[in-house]
N, C-alpha and C. Protein backbone atom coordinates (compact mmCIF):
# COMPACT_ATOMS: atom_id res chain seq x y z
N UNK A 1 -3.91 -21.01 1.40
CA UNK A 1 -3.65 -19.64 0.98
C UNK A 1 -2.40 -19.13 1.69
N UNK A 2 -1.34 -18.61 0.74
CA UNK A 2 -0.36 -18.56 1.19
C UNK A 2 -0.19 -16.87 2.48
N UNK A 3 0.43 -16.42 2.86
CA UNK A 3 0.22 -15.38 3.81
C UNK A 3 0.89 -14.15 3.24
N UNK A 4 0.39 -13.13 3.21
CA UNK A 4 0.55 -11.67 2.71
C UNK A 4 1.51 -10.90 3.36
N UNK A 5 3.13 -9.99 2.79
CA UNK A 5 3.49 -9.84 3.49
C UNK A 5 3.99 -8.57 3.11
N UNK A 6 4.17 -7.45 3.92
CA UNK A 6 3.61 -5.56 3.69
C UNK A 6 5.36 -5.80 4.23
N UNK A 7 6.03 -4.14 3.52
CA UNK A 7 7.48 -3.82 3.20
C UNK A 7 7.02 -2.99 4.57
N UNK A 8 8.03 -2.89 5.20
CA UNK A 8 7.64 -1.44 6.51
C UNK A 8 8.99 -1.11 6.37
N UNK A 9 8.59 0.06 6.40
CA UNK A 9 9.24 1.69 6.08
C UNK A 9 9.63 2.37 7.10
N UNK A 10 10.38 3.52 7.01
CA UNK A 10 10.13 4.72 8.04
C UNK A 10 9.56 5.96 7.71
N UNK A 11 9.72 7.52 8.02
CA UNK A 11 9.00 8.18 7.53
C UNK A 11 9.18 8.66 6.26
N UNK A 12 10.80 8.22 5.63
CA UNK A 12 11.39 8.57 4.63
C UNK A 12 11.19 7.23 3.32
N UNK A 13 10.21 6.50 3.72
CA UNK A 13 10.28 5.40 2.88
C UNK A 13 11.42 4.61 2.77
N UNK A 14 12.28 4.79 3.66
CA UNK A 14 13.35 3.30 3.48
C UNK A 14 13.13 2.12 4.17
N UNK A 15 13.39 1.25 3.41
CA UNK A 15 12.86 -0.20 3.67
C UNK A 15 13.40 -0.41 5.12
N UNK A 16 12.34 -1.16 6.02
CA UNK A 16 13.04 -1.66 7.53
C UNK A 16 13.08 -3.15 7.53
N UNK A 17 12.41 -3.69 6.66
CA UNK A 17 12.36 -5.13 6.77
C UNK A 17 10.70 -5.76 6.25
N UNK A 18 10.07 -6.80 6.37
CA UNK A 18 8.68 -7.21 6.19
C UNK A 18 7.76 -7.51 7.22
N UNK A 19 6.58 -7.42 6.99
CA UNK A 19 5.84 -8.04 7.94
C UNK A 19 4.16 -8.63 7.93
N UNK A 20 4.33 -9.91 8.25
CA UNK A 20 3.07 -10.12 7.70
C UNK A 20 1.40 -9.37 7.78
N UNK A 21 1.12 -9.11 6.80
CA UNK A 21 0.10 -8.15 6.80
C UNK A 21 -1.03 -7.83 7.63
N UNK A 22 -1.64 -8.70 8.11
CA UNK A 22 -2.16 -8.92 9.39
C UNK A 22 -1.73 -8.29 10.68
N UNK A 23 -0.59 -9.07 11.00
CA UNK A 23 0.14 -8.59 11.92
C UNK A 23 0.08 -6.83 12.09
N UNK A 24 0.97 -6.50 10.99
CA UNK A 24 1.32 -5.35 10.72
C UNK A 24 -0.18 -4.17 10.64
N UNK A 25 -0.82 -5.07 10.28
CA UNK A 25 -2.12 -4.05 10.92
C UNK A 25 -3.06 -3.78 12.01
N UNK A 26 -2.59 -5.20 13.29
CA UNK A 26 -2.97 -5.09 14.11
C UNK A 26 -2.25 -4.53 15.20
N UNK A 27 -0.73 -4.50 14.95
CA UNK A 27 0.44 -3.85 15.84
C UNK A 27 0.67 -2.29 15.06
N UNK A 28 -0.34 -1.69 14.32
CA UNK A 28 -0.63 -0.38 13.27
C UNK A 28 1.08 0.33 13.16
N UNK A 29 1.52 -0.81 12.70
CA UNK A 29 3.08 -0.83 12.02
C UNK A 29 3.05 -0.07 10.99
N UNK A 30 3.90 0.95 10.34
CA UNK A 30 4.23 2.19 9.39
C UNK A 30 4.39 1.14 8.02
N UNK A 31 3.87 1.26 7.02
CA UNK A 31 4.06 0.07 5.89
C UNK A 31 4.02 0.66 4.45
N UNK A 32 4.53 0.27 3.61
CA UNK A 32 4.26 1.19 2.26
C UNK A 32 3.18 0.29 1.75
N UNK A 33 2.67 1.61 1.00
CA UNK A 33 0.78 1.18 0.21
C UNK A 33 0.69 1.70 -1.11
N UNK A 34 0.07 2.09 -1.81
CA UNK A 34 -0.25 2.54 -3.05
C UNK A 34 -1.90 2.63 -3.27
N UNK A 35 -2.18 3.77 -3.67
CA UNK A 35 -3.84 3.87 -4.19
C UNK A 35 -3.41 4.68 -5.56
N UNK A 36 -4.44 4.00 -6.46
CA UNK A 36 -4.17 4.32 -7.93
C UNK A 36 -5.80 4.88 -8.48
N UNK A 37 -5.41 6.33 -8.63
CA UNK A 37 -6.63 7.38 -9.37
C UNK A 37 -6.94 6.84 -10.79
N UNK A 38 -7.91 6.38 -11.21
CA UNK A 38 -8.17 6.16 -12.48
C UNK A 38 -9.76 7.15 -13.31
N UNK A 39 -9.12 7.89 -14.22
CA UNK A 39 -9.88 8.62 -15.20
C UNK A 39 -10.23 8.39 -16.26
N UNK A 40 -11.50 8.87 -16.95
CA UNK A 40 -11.68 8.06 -18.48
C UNK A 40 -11.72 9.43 -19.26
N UNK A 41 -12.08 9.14 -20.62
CA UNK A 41 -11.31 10.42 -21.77
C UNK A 41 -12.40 11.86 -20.89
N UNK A 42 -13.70 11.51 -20.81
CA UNK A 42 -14.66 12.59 -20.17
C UNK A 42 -14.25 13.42 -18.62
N UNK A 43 -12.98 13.00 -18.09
CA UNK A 43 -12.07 13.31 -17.13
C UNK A 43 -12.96 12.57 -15.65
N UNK A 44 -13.72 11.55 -16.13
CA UNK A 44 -14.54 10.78 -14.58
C UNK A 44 -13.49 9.84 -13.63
N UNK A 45 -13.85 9.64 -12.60
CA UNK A 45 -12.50 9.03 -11.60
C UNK A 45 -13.54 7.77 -11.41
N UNK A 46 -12.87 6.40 -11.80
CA UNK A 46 -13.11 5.72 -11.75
C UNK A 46 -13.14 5.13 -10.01
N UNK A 47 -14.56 4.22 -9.54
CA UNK A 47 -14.75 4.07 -8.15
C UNK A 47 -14.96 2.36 -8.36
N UNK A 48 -14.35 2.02 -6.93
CA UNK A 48 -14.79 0.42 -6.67
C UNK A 48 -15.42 0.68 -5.15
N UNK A 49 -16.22 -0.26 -5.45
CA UNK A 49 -17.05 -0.41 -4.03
C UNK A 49 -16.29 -2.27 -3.60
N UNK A 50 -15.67 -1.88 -2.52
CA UNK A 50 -15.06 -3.07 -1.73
C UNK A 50 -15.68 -4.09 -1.59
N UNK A 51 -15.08 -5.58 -2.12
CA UNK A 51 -15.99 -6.66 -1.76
C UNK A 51 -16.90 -6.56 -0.04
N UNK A 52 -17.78 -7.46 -0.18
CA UNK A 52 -18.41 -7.15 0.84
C UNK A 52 -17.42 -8.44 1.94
N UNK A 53 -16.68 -8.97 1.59
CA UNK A 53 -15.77 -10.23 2.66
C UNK A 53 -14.53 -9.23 3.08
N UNK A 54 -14.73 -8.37 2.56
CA UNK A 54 -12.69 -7.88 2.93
C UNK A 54 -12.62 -7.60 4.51
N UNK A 55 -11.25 -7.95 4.92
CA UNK A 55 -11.56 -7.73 6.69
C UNK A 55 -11.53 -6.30 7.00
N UNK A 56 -11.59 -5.02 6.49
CA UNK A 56 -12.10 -3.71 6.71
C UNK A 56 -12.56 -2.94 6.01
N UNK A 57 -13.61 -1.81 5.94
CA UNK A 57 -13.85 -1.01 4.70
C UNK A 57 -14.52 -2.18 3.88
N UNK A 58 -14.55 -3.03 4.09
CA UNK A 58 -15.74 -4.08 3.16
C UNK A 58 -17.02 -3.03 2.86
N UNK A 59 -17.42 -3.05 1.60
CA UNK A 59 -18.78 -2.50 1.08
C UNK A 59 -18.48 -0.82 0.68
N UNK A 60 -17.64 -0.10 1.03
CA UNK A 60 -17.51 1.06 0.93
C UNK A 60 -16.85 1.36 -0.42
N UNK A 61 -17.13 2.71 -0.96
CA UNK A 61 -16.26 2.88 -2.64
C UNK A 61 -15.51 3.55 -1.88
N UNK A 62 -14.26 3.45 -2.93
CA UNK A 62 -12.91 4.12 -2.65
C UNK A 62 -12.20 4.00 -4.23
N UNK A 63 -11.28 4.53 -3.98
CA UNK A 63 -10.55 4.62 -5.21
C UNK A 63 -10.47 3.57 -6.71
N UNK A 64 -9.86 3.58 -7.44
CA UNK A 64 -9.63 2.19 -8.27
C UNK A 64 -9.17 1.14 -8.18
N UNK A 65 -8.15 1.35 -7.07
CA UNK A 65 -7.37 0.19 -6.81
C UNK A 65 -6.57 0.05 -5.45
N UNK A 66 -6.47 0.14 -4.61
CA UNK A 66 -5.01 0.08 -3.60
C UNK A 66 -4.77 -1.41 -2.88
N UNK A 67 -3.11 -1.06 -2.69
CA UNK A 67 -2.83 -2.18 -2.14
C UNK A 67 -1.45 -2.28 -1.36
N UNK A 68 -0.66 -3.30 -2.02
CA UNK A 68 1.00 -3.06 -1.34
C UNK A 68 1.70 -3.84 -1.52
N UNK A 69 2.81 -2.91 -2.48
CA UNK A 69 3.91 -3.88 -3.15
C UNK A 69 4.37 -4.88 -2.20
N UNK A 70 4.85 -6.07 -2.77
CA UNK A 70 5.58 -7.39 -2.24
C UNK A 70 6.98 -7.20 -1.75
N UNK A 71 7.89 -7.47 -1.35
CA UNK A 71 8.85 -7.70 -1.36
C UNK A 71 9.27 -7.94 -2.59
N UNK A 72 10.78 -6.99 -3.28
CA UNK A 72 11.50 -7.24 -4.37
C UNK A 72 10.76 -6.63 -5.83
N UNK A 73 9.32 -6.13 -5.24
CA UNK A 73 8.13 -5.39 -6.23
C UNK A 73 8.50 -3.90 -5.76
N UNK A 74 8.57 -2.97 -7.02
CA UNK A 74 8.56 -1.43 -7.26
C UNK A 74 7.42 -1.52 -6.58
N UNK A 75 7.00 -0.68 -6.31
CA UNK A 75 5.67 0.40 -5.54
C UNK A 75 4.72 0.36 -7.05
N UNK A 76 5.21 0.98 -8.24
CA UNK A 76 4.81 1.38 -9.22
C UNK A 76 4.31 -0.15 -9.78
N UNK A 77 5.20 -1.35 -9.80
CA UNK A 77 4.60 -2.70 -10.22
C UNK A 77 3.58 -3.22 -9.55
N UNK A 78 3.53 -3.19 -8.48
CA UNK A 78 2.43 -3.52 -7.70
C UNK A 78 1.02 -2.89 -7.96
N UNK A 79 1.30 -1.65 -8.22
CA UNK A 79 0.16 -0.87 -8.58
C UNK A 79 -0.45 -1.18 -9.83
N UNK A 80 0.30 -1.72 -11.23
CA UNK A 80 0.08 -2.05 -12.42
C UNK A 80 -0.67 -4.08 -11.94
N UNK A 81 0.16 -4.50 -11.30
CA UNK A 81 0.30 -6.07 -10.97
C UNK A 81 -1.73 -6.04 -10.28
N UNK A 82 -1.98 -5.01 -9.72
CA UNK A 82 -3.19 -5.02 -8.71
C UNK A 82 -4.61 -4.64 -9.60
N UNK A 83 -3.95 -3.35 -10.72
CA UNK A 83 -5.31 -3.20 -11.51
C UNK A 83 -5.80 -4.43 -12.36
N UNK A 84 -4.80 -5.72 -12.28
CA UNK A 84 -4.95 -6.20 -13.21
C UNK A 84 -5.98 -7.35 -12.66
N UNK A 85 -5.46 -7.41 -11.37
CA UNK A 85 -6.37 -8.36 -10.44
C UNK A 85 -7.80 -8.26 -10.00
N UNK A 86 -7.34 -6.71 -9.84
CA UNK A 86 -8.93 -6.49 -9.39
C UNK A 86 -9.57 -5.70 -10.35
N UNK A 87 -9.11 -5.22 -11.22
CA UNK A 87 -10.45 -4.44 -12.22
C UNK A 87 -10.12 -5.16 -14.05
N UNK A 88 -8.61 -5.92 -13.77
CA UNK A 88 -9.10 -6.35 -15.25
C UNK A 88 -8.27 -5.82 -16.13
N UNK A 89 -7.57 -4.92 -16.01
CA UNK A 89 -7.23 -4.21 -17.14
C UNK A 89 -5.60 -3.09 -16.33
N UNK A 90 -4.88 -2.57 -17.70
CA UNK A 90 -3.69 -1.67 -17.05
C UNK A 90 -3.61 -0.84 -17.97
N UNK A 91 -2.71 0.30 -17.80
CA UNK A 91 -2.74 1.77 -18.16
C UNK A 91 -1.80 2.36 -17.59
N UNK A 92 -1.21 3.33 -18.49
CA UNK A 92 -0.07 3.91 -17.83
C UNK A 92 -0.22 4.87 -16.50
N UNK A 93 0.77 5.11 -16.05
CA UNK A 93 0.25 5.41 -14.33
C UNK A 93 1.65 6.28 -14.07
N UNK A 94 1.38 7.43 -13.14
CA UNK A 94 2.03 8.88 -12.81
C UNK A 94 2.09 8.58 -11.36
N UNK A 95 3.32 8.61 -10.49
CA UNK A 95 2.96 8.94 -9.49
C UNK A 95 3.19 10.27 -9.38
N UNK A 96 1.70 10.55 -8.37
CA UNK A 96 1.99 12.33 -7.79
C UNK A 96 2.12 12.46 -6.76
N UNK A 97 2.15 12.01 -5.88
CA UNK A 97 2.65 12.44 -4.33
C UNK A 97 1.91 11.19 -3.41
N UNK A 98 3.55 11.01 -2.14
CA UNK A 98 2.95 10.19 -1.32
C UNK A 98 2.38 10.87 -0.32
N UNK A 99 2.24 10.27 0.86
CA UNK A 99 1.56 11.01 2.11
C UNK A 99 1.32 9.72 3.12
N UNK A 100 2.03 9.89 4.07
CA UNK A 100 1.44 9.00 5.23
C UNK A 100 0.00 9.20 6.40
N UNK A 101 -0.70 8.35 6.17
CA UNK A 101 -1.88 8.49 7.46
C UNK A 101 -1.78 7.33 8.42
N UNK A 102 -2.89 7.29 9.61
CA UNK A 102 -2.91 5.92 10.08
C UNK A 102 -4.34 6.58 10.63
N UNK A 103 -5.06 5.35 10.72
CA UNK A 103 -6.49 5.03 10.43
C UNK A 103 -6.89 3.65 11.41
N UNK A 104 -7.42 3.76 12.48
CA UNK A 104 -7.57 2.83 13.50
C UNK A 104 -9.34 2.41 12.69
N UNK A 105 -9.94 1.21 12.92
CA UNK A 105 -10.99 0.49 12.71
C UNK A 105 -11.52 0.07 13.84
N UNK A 106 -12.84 -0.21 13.76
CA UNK A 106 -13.49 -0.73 14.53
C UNK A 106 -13.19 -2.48 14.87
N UNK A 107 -12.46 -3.02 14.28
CA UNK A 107 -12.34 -4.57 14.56
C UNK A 107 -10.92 -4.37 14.98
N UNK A 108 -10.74 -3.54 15.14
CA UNK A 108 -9.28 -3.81 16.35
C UNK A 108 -7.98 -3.10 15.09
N UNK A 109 -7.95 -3.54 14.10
CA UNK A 109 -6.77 -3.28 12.98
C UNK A 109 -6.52 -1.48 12.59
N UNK A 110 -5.50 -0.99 12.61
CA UNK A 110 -5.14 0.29 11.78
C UNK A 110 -4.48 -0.02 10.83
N UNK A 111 -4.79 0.76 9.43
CA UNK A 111 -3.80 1.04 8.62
C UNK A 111 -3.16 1.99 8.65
N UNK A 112 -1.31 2.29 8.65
CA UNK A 112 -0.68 2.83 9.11
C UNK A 112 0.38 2.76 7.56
N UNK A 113 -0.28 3.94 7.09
CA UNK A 113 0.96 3.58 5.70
C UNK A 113 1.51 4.64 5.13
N UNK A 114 2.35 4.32 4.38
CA UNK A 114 2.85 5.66 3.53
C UNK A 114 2.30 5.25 2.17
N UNK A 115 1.61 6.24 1.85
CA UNK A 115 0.56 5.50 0.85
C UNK A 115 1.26 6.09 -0.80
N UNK A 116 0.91 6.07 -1.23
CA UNK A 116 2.15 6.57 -3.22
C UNK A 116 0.98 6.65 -3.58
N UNK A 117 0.22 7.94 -4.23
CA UNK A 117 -0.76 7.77 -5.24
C UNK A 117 -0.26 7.94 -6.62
N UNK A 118 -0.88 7.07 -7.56
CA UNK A 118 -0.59 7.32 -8.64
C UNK A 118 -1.83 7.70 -9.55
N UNK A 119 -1.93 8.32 -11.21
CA UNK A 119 -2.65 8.45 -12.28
C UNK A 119 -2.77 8.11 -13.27
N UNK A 120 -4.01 7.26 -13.64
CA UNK A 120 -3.60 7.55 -14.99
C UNK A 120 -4.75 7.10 -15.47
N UNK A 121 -4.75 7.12 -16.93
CA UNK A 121 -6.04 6.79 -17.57
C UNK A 121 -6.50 5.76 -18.40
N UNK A 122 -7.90 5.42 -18.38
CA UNK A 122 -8.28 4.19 -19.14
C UNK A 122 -9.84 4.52 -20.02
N UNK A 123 -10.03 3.85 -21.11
CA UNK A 123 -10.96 4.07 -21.69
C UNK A 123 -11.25 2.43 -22.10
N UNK A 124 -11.94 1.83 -21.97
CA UNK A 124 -11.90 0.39 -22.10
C UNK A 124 -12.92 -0.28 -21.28
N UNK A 125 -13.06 -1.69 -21.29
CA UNK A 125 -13.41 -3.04 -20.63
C UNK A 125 -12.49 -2.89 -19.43
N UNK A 126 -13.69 -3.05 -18.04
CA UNK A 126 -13.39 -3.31 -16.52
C UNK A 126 -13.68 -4.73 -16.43
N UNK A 127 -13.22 -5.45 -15.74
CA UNK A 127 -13.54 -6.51 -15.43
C UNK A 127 -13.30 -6.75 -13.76
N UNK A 128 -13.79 -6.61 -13.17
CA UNK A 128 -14.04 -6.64 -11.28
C UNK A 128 -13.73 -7.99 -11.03
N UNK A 129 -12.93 -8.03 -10.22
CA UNK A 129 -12.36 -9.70 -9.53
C UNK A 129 -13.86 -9.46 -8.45
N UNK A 130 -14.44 -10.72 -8.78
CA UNK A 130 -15.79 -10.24 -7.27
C UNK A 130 -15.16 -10.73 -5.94
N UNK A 131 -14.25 -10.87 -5.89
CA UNK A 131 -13.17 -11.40 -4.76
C UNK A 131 -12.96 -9.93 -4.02
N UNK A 132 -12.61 -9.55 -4.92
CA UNK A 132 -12.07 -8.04 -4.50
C UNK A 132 -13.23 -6.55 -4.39
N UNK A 133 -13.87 -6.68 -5.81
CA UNK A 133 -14.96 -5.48 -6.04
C UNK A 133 -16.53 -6.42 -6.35
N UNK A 134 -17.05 -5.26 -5.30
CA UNK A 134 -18.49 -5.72 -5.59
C UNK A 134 -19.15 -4.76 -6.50
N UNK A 135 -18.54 -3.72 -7.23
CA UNK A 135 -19.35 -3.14 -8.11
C UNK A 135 -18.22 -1.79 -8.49
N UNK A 136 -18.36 -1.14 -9.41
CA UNK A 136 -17.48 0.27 -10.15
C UNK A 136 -18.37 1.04 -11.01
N UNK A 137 -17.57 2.03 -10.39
CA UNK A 137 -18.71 3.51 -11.35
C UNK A 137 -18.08 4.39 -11.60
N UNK A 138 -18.07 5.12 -12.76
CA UNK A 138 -17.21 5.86 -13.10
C UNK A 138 -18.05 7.71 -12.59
N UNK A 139 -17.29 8.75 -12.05
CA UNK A 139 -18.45 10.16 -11.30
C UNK A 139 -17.74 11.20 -11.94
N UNK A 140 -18.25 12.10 -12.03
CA UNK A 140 -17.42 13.43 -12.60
C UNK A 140 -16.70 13.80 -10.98
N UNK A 141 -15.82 14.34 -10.90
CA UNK A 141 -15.04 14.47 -9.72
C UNK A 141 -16.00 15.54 -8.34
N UNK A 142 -16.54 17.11 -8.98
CA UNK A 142 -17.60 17.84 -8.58
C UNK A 142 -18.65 16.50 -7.87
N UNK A 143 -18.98 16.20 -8.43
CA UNK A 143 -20.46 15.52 -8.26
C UNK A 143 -19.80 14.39 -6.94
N UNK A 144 -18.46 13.62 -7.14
CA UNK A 144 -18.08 12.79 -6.60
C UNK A 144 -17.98 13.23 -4.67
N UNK A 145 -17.48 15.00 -4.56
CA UNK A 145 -16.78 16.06 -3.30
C UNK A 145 -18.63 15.53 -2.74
N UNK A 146 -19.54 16.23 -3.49
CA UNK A 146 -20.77 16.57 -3.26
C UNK A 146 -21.35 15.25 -2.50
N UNK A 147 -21.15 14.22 -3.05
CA UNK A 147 -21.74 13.12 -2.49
C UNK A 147 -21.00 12.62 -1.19
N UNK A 148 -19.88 13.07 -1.07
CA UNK A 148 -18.91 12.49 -0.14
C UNK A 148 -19.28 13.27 0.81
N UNK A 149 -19.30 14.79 1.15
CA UNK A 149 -20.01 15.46 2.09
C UNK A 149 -21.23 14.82 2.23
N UNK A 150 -22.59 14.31 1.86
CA UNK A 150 -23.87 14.07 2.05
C UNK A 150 -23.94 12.70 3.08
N UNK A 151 -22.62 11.63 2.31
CA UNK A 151 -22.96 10.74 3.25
C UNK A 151 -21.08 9.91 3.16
N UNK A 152 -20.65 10.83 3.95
CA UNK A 152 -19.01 10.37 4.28
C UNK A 152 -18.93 8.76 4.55
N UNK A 153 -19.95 8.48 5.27
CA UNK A 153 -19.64 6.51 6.01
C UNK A 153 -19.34 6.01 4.73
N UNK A 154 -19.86 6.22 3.49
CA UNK A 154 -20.14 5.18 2.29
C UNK A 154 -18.58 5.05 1.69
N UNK A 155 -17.66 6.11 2.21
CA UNK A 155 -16.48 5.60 1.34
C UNK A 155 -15.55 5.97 2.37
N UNK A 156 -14.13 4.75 2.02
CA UNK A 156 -12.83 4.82 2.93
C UNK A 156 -12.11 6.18 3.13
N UNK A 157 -11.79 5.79 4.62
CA UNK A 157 -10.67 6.87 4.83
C UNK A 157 -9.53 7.41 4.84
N UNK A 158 -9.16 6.04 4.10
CA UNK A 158 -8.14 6.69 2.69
C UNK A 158 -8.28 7.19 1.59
N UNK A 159 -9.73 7.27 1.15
CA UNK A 159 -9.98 7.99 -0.52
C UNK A 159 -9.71 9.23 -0.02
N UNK A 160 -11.09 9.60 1.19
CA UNK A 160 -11.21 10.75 1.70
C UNK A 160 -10.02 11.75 1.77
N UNK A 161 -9.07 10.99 2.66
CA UNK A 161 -7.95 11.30 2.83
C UNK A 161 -6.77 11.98 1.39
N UNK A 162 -7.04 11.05 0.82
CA UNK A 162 -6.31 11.36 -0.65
C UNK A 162 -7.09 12.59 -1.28
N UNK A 163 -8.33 12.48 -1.26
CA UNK A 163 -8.86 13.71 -1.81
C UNK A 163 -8.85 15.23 -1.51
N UNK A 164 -8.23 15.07 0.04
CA UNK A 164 -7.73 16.65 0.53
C UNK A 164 -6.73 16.59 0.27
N UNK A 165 -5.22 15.62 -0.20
CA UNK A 165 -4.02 15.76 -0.70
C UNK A 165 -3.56 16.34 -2.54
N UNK A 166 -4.77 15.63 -3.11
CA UNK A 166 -4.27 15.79 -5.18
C UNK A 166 -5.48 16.49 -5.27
N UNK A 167 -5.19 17.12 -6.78
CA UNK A 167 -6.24 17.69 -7.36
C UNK A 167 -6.97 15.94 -8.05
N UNK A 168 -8.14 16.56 -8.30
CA UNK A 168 -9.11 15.02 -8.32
C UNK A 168 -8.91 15.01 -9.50
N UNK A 169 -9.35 16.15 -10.61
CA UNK A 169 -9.20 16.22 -11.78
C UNK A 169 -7.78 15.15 -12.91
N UNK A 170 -8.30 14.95 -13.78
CA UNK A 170 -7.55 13.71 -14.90
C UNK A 170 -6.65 14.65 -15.15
């Protein structure tokens, strides 16, 4: 398996050079990311619950998709290149605003990114890489706030995060 390797940025998003992904999350290096909001015609935000192998946030729902363009990959391709991997399917996609966080873990790693969310919508066949997703559900956004207050552990702290930045709504 070949080795994964994250664009690092500064606070303005200009490229500083690469670094292997690992690395870059255990030295909680500044890196560009992407999480992609997905809605269906009834305005529901599509959720993946994280394979249960991933090395952080394993088992937890979070958004539809995130990840991080390649080297010589748009932000925006990566994001199209990733739904396709892990849920199966693509759709046109908006970005609305980035935002940087950093997010320390319990196994030693932070993610430290400038993250690009994007939108957009699908009405169709999911297909889950089980590599990647152990399961997807589509929530009305209301119902989605409600559950996230009741029991916060169950989803990442980057959805969370994103969800005090955009309106949730399609």
């Amino acid at each position: 398996m070949s080795k994964e390797f994250v664009i690092l940025v500064d606070e303005n998003d200009n490229e500083l050079g690469t670094m292997e992904k690992m690395e870059a999350h255990e030295k909680a290096i500044l890196h560009r990311a992407f999480s992609v909001l997905i809605y269906n015609t009834e305005g529901e935000l599509l959720l993946q619950q994280r394979a249960h192998n991933k090395y952080h946030s394993a088992g937890l729902w979070t958004n539809a998709c995130c990840s991080h363009p390649r080297a010589g990959e748009t932000t925006e391709e990566a994001a199209h290149r990733r739904l396709m991997e892990e849920l199966g399917f693509d759709c046109d996609l908006k970005l609305v605003q980035s935002f940087i966080y950093k997010a320390p873990f319990d196994n030693g790693l932070t993610e430290h990114e400038l993250d690009h969310i994007f939108k957009g919508n699908f009405k169709g066949e999911i297909v889950p890489n089980p590599e990647e997703v152990s399961a997807v559900r589509w929530v009305e956004p209301n119902l989605l706030l409600q559950e996230i207050e009741r029991t916060p552990e169950q989803f990442t702290v980057w959805f969370k995060m994103i969800l005090t930045k955009v309106t949730i709504t399609a």
